[in-house]
Protein backbone atom coordinates (compact mmCIF):
# COMPACT_ATOMS: atom_id res chain seq x y z
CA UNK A 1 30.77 -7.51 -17.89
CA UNK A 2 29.72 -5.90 -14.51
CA UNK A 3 27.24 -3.08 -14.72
CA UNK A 4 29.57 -0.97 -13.28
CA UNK A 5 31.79 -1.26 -16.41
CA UNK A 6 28.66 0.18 -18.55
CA UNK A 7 27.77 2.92 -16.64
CA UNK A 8 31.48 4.14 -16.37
CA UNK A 9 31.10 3.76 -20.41
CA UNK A 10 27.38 5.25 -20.89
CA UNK A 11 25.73 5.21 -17.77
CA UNK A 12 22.00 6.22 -19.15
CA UNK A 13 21.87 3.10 -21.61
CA UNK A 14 18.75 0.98 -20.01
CA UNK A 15 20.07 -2.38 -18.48
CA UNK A 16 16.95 -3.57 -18.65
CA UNK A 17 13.29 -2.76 -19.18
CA UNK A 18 10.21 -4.30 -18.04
CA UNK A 19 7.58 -5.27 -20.32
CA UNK A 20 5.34 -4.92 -18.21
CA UNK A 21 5.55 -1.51 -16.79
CA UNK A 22 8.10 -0.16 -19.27
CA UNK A 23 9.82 0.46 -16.38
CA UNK A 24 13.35 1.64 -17.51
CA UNK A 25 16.67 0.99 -15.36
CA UNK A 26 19.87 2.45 -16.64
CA UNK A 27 23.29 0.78 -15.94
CA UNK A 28 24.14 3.89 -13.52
CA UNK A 29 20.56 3.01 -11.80
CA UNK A 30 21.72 -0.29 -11.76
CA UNK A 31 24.89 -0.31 -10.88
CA UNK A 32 23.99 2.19 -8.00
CA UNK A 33 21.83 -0.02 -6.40
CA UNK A 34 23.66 -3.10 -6.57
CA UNK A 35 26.54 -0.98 -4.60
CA UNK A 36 24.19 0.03 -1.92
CA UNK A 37 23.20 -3.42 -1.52
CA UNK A 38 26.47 -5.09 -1.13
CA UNK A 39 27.19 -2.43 1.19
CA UNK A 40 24.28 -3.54 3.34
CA UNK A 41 25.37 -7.03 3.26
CA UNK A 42 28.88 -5.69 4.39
CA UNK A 43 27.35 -4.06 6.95
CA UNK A 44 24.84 -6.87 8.04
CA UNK A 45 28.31 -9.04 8.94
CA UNK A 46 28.25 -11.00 5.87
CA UNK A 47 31.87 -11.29 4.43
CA UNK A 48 33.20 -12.33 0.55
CA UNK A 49 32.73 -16.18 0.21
CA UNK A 50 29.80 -16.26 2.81
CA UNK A 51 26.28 -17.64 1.22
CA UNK A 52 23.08 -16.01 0.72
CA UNK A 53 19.57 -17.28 -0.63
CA UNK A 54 16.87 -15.16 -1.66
CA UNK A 55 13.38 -16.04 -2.55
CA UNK A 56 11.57 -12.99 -4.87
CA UNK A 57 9.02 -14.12 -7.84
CA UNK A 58 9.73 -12.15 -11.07
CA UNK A 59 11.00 -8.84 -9.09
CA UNK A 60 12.40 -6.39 -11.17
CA UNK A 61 14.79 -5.95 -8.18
CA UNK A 62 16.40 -9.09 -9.00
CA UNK A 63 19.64 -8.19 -10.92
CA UNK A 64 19.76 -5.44 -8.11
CA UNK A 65 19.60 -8.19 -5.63
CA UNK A 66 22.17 -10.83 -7.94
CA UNK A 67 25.02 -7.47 -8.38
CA UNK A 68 24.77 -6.65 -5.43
CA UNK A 69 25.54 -9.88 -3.92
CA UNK A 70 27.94 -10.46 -6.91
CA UNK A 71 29.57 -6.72 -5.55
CA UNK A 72 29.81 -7.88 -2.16
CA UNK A 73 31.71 -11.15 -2.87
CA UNK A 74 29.12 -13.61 -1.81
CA UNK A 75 27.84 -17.11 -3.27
CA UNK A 76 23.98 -16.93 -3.69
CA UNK A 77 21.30 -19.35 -4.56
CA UNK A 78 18.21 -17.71 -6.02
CA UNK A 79 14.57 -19.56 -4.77
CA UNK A 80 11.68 -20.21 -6.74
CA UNK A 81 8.82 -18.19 -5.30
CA UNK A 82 6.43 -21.60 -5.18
CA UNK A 83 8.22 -23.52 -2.87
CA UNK A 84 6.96 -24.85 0.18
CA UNK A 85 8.14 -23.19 3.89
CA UNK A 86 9.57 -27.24 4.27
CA UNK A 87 11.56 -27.13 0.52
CA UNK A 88 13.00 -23.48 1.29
CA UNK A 89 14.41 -24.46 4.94
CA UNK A 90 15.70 -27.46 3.08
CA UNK A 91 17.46 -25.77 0.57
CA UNK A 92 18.74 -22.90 3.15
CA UNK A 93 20.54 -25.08 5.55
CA UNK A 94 21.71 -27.29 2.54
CA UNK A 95 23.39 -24.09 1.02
CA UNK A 96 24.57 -23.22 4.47
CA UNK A 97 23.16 -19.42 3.77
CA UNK A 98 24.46 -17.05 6.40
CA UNK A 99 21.63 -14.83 5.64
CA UNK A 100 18.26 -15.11 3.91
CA UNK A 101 16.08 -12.56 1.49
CA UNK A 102 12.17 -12.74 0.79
CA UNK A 103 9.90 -10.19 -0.74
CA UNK A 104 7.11 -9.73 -2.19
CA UNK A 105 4.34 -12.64 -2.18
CA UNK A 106 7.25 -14.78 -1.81
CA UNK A 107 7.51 -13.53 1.91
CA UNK A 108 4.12 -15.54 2.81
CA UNK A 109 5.97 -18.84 2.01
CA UNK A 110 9.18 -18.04 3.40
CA UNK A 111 10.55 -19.94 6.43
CA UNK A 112 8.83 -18.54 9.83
CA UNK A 113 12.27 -19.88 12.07
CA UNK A 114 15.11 -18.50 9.57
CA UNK A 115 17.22 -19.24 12.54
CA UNK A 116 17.04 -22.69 12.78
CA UNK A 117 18.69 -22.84 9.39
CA UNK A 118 21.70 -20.83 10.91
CA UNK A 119 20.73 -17.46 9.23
CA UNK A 120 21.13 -14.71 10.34
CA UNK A 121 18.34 -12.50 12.02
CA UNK A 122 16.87 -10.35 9.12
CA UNK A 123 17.27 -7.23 7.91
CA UNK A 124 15.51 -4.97 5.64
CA UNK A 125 17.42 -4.07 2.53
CA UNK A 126 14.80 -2.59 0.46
CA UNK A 127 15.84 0.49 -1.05
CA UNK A 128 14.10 3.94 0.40
């Protein structure tokens, strides 16, 4: 199930938490997010059955990131953080990704010419 089908249901059950931080995210939290995002990607040009890749290392943004593309209608292929600039610009013009997200530490390794791979320019879609 969709988190949006929890957090109609009990929206302040925690989807997740992180061990970590303890850092709590409800389904509504979650299911927020992952609505603003795919309303980005909407907005960015990216239409249902289009491909994204994302490169994070263990984000707790993640499932944000996954819904959200999930919400939007996209395919996406998630990156390991430890690939080279070469394997990541492999994988993103075997995909055929339309669009391409990095954060954290994984932003140092990600691919300096994202539009040679025919993505998109980027955009930041980091919440506020």
């Amino acid at each position: 199930m969709h988190p949006g089908a929890h957090a109609a249901t009990d929206p302040g059950k925690p989807a997740y938490v992180m061990a970590s931080t303890g850092e709590v995210v409800t389904y509504r939290e979650l299911d927020e997010e992952a609505n603003r995002l795919s309303h980005l990607f909407r907005d960015a040009g990216l239409q249902p059955g289009d491909h994204i890749a994302f490169c994070m290392e263990n984000h707790p943004r993640y499932l944000e990131v996954a819904w959200g593309c999930h919400y939007a209608g996209l395919v996406y292929t998630a990156c390991s953080s430890r690939l080279t600039s070469g394997e990541l610009l492999y994988i993103l013009g075997d995909c055929a990704a339309k669009a391409f997200m990095s954060g954290g530490r994984a932003g140092s390794s990600a691919p300096e010419n994202s539009l040679s791979t025919g993505c998109q320019p980027r955009k930041n879609f980091a919440r506020s």
